[in-house]
N, C-alpha and C. Protein backbone atom coordinates (compact mmCIF):
# COMPACT_ATOMS: atom_id res chain seq x y z
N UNK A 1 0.82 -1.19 0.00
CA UNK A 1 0.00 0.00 0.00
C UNK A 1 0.87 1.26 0.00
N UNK A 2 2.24 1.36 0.47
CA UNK A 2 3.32 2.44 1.19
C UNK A 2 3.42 2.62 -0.64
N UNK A 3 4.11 1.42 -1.31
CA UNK A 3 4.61 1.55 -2.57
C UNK A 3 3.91 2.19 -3.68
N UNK A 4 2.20 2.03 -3.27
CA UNK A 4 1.67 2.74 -4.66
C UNK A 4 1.41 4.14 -4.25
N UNK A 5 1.53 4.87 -3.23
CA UNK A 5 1.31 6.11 -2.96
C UNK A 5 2.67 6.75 -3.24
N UNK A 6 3.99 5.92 -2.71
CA UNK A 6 5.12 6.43 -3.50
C UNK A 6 5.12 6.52 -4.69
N UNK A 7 4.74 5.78 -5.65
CA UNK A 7 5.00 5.22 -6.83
C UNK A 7 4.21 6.80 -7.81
N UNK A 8 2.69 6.64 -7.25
CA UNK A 8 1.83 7.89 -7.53
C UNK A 8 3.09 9.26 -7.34
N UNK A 9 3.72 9.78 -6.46
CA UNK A 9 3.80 11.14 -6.08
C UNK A 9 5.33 11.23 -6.95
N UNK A 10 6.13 10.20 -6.94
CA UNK A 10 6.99 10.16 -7.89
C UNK A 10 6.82 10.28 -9.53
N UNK A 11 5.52 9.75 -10.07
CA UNK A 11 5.21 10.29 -11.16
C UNK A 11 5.22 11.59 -11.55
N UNK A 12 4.35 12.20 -10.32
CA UNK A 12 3.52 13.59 -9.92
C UNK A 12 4.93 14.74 -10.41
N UNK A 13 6.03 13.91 -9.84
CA UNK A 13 7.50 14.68 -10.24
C UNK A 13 7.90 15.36 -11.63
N UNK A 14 7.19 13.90 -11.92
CA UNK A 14 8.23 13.75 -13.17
C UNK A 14 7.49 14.47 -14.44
N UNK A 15 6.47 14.86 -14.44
CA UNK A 15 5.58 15.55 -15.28
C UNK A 15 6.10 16.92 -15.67
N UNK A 16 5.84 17.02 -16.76
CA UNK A 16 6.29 18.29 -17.45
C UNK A 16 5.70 19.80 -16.65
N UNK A 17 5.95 20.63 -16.44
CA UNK A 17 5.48 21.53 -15.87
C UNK A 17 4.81 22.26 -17.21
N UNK A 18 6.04 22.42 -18.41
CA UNK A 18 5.84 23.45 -19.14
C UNK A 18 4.50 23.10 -19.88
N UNK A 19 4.09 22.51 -20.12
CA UNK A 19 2.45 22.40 -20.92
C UNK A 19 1.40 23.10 -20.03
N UNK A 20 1.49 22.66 -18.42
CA UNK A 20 0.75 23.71 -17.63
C UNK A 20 0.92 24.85 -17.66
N UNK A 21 1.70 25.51 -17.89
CA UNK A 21 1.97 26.80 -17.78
C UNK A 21 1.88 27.61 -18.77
N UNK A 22 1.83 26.75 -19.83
CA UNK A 22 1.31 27.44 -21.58
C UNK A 22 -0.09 27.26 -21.57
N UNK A 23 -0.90 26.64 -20.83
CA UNK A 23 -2.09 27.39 -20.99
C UNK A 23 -2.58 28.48 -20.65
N UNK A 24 -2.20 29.41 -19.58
CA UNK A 24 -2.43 31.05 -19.36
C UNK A 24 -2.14 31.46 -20.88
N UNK A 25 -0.84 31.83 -21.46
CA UNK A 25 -0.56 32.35 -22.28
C UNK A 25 -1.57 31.64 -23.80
N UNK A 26 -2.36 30.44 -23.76
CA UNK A 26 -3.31 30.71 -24.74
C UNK A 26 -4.39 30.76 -24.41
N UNK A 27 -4.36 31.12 -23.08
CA UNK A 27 -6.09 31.21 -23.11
C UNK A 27 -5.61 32.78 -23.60
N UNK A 28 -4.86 33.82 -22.99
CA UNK A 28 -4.70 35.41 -23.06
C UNK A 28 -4.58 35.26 -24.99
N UNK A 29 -3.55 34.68 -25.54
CA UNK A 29 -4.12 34.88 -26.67
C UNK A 29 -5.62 34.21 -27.39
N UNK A 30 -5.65 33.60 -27.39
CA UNK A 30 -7.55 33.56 -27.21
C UNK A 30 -8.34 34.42 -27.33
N UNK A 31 -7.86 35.18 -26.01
CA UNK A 31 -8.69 36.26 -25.41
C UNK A 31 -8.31 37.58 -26.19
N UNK A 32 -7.39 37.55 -26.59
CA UNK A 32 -7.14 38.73 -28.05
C UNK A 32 -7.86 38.52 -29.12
N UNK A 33 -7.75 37.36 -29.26
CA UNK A 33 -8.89 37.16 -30.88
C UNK A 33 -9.98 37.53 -30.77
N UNK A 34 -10.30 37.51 -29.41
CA UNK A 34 -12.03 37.83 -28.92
C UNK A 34 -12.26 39.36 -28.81
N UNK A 35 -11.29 39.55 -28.00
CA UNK A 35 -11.32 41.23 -27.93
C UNK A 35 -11.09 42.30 -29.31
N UNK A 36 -9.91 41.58 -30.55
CA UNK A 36 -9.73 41.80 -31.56
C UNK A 36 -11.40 41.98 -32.58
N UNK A 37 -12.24 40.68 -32.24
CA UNK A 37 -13.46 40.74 -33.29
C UNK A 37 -14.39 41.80 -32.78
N UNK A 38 -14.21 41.96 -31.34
CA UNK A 38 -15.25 42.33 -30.57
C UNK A 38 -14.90 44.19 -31.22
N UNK A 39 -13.35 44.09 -31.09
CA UNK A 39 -12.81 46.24 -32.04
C UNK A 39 -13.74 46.18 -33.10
N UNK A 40 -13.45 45.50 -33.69
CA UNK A 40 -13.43 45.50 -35.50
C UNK A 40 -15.09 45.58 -35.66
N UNK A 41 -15.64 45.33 -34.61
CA UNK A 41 -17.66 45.42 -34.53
C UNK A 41 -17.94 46.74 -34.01
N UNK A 42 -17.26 47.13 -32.84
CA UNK A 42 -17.81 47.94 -32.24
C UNK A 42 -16.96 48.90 -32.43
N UNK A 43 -15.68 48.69 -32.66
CA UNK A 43 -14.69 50.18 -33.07
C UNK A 43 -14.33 51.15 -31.69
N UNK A 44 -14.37 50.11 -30.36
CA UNK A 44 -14.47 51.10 -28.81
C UNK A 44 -12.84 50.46 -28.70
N UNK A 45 -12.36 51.79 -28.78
CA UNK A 45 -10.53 51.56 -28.15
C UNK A 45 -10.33 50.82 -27.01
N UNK A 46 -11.25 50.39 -26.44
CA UNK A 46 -11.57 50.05 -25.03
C UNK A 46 -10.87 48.01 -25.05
N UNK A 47 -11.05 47.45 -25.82
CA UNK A 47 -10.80 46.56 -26.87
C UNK A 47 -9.74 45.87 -27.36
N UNK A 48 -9.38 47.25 -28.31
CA UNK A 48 -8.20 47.32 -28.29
C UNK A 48 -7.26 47.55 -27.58
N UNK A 49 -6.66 47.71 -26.60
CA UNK A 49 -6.36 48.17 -25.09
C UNK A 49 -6.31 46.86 -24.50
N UNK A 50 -7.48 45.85 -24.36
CA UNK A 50 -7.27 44.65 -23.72
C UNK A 50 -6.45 43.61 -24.38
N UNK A 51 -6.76 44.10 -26.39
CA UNK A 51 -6.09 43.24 -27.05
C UNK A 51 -4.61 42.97 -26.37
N UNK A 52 -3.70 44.06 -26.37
CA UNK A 52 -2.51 44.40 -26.17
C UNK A 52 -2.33 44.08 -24.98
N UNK A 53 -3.01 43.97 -23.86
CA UNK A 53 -2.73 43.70 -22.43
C UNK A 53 -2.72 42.12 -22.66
N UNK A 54 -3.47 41.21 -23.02
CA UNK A 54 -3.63 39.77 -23.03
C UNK A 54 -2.30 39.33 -23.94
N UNK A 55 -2.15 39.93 -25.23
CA UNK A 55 -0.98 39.85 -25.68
C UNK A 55 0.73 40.01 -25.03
N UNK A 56 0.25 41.36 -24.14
CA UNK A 56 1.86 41.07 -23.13
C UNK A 56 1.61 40.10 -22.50
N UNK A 57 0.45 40.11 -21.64
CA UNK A 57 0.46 39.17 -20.33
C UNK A 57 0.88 37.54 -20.97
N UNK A 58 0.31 37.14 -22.23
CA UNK A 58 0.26 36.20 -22.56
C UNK A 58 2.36 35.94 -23.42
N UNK A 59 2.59 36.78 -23.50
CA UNK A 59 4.18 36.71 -24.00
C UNK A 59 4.97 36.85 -22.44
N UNK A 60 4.66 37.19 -21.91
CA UNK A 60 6.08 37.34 -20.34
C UNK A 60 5.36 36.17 -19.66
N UNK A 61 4.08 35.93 -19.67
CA UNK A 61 4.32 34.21 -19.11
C UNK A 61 4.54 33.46 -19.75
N UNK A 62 4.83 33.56 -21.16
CA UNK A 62 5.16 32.36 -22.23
C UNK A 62 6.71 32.11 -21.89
N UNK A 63 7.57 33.37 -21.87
CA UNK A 63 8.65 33.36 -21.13
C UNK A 63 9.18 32.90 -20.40
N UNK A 64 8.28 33.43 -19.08
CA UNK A 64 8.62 32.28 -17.86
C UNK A 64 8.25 30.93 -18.12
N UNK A 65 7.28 30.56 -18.86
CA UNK A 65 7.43 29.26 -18.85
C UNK A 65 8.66 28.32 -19.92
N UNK A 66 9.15 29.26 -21.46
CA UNK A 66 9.98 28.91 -21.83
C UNK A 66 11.30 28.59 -20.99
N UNK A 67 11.57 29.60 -19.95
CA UNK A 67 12.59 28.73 -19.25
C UNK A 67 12.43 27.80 -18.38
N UNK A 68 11.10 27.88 -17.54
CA UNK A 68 11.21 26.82 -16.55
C UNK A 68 10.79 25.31 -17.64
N UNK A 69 10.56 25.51 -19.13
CA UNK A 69 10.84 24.30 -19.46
C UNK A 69 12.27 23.50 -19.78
N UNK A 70 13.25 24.71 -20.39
CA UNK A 70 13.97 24.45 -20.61
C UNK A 70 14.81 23.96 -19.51
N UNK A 71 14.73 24.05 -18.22
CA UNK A 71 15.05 23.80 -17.30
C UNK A 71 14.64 22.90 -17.03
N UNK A 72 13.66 22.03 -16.83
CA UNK A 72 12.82 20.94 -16.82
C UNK A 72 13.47 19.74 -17.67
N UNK A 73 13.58 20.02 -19.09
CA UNK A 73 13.87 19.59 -20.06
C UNK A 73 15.71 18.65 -19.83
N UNK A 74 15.84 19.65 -19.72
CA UNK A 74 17.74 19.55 -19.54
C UNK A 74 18.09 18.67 -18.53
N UNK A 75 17.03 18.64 -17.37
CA UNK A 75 17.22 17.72 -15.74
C UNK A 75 16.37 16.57 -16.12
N UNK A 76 15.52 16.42 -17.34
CA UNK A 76 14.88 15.43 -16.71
C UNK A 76 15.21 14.87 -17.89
N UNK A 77 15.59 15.43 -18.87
CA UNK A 77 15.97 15.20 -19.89
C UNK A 77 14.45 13.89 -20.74
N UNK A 78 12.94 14.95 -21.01
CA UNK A 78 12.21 15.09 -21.33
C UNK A 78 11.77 16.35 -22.51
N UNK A 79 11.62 15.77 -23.61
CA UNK A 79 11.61 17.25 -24.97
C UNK A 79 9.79 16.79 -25.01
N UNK A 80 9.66 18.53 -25.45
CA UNK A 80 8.50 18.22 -26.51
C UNK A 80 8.20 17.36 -27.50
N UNK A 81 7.57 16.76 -27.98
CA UNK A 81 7.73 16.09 -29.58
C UNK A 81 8.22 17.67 -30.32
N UNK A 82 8.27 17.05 -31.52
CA UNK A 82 8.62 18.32 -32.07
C UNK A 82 7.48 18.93 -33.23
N UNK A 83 6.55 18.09 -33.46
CA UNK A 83 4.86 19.40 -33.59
C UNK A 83 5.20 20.12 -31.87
N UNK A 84 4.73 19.62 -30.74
CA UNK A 84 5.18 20.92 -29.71
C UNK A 84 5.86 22.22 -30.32
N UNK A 85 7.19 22.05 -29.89
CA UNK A 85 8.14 22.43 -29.90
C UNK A 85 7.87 23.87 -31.32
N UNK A 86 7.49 23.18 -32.77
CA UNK A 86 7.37 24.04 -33.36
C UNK A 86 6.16 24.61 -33.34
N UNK A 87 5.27 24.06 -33.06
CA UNK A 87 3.97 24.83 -32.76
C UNK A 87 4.24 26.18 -31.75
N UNK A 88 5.08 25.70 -30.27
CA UNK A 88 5.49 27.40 -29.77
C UNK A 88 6.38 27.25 -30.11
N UNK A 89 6.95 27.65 -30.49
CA UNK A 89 7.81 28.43 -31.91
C UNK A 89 6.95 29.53 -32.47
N UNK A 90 6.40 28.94 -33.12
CA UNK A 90 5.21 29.61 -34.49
C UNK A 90 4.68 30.59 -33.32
N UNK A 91 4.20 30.23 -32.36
CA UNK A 91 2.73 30.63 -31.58
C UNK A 91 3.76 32.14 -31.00
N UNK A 92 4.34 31.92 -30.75
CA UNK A 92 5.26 32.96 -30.11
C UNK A 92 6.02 33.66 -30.72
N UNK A 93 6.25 33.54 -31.99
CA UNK A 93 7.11 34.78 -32.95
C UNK A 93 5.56 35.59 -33.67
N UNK A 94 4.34 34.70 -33.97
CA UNK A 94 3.38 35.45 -34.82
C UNK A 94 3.19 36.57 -33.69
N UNK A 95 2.99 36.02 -32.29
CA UNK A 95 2.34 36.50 -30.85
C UNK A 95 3.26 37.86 -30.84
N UNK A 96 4.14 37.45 -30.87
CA UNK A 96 5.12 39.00 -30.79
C UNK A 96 5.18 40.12 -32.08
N UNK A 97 5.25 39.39 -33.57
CA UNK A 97 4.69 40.60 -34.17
C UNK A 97 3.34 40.86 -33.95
N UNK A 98 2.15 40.04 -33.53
CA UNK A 98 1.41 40.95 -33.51
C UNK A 98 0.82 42.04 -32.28
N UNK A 99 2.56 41.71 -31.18
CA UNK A 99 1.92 43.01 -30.57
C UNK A 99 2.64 44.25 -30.37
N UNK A 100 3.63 44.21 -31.53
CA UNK A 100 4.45 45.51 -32.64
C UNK A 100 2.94 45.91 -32.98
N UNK A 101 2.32 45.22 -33.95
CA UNK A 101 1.02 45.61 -34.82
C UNK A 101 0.12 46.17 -34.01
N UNK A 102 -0.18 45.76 -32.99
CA UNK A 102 -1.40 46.12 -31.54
C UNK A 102 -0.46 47.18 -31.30
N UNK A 103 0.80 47.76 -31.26
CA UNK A 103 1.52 48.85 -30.48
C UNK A 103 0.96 50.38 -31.54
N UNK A 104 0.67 50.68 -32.60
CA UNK A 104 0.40 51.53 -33.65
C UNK A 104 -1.29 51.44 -33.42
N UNK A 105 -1.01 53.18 -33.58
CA UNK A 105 -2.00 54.09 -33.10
C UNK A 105 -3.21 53.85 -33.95
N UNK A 106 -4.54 53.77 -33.24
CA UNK A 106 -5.87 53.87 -34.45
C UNK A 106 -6.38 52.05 -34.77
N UNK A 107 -7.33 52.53 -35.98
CA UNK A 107 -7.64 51.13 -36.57
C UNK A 107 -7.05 50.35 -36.72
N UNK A 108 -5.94 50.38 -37.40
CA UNK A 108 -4.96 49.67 -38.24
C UNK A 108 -4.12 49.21 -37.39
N UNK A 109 -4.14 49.43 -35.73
CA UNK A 109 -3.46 48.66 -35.14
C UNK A 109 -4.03 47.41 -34.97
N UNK A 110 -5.29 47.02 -34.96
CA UNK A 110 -6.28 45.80 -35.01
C UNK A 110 -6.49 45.09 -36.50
N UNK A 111 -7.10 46.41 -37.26
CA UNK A 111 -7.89 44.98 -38.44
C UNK A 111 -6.90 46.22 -39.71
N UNK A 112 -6.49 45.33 -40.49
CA UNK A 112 -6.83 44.01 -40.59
C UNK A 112 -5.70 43.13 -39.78
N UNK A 113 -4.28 43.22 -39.83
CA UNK A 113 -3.53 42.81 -39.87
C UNK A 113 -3.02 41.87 -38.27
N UNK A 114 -3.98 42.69 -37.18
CA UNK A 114 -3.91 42.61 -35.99
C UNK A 114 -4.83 41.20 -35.73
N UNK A 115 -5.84 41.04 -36.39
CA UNK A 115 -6.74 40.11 -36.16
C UNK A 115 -6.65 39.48 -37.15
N UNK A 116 -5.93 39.44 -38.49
CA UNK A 116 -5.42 38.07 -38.94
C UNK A 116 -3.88 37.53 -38.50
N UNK A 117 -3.48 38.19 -37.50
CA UNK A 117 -2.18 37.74 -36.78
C UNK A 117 -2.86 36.69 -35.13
N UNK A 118 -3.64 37.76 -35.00
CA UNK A 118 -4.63 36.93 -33.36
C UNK A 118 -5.40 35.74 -34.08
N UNK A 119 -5.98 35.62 -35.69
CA UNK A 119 -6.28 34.21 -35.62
C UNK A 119 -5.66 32.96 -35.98
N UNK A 120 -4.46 33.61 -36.76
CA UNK A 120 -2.99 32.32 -37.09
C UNK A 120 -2.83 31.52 -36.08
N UNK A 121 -2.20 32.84 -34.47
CA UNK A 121 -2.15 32.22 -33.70
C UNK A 121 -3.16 30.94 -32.73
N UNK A 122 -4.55 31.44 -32.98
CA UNK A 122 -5.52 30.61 -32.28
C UNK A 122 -5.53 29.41 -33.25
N UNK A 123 -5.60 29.31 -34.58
CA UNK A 123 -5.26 27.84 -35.49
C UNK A 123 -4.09 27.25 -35.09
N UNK A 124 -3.02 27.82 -35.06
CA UNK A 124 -1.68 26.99 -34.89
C UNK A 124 -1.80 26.54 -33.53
N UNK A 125 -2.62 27.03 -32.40
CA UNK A 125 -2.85 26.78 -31.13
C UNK A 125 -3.91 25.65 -30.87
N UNK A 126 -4.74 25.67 -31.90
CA UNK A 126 -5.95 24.45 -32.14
C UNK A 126 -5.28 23.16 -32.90
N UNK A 127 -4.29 23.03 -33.49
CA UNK A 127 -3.61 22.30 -34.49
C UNK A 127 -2.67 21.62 -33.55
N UNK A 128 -2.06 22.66 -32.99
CA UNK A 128 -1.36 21.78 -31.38
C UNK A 128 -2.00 21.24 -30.55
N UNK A 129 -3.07 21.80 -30.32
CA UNK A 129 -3.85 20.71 -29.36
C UNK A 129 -4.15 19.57 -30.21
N UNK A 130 -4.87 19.37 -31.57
CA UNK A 130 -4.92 18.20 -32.00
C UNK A 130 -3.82 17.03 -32.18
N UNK A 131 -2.84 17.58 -32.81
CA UNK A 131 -2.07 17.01 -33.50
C UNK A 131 -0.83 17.02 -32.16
N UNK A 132 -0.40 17.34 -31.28
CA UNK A 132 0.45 17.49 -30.48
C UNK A 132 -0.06 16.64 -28.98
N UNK A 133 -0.96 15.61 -29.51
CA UNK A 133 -1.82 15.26 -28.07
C UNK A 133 -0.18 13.62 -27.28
N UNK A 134 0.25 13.57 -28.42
CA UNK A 134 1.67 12.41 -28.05
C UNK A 134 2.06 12.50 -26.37
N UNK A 135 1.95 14.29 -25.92
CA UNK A 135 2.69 14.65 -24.83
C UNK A 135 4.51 14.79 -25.14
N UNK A 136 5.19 14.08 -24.50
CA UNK A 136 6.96 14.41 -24.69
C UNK A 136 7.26 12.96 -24.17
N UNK A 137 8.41 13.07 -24.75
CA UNK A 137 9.32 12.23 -24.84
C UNK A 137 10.47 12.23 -24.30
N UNK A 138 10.65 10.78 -23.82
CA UNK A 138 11.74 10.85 -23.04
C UNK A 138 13.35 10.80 -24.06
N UNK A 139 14.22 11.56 -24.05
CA UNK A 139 15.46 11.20 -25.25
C UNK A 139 16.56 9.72 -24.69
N UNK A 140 16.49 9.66 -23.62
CA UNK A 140 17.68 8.94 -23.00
C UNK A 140 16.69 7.15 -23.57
N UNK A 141 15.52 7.25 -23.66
CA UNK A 141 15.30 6.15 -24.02
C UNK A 141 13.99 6.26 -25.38
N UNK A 142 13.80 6.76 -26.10
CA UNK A 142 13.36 7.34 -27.03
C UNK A 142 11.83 6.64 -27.21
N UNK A 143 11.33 6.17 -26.14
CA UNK A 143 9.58 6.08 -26.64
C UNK A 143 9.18 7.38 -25.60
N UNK A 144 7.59 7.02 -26.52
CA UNK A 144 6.51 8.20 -26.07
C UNK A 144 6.00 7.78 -24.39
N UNK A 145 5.97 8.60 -23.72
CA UNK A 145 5.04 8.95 -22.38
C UNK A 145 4.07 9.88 -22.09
């Protein structure tokens, strides 16, 4: 009975942190695409304003979590597959130009270019969840977990 409660909390260890921690940063971009359709209807700067706030918030915790994976990664010596891996990639260079694009004054900081940058990201973010469901891999012995 001692052994399977060890056995449980030692797993509990060994789990990737970084996938938990990339969900804040897509729900916030998410929440740009929403706030993005919601400008482009109603045209209230009010909107736009949140776009750009969900967009930082959602890049400086993508951050912190890029290192505490890489940190993760290196000790436990556990990778993304690599759909992961390039999926944030993608998700996080579109994420950052588009909040250069969200930084410029007026309409044109949103539509068009702002909200076909906020919905790349929500596809490439839906495409990872499908297609990226493997989880990571261990390298030192190369099957899936």
């Amino acid at each position: 009975m001692a052994d399977r409660y060890a056995t449980s909390s030692m797993t509990a260890q060994r789990r990737p942190l970084f996938p938990t921690l990339m969900t804040f940063p897509a729900a916030c971009f998410i929440g740009a695409l929403i706030t993005d359709v919601a400008y482009a209807k109603s045209y209230e700067m009010t909107w736009e304003t949140f776009s750009v706030w969900l967009i930082t918030a959602g890049l400086v915790v993508a951050g912190i979590a890029l290192v505490v994976g890489l940190f993760q990664a290196f000790a436990q010596r556990r990778w993304p597959t690599r759909v992961q891996m390039l999926g944030y990639v993608v998700v996080l260079i579109l994420s950052l130009f588009n909040a250069f694009v969200h930084s410029r004054d007026g309409y044109t900081s949103v539509v068009p270019t702002g909200l076909t940058l906020s919905a790349l990201v929500v596809v490439v973010l839906l495409v990872m969840g499908v297609l990226g469901r493997s989880g990571f891999t261990a390298r030192r012995a190369g099957a899936t977990i």
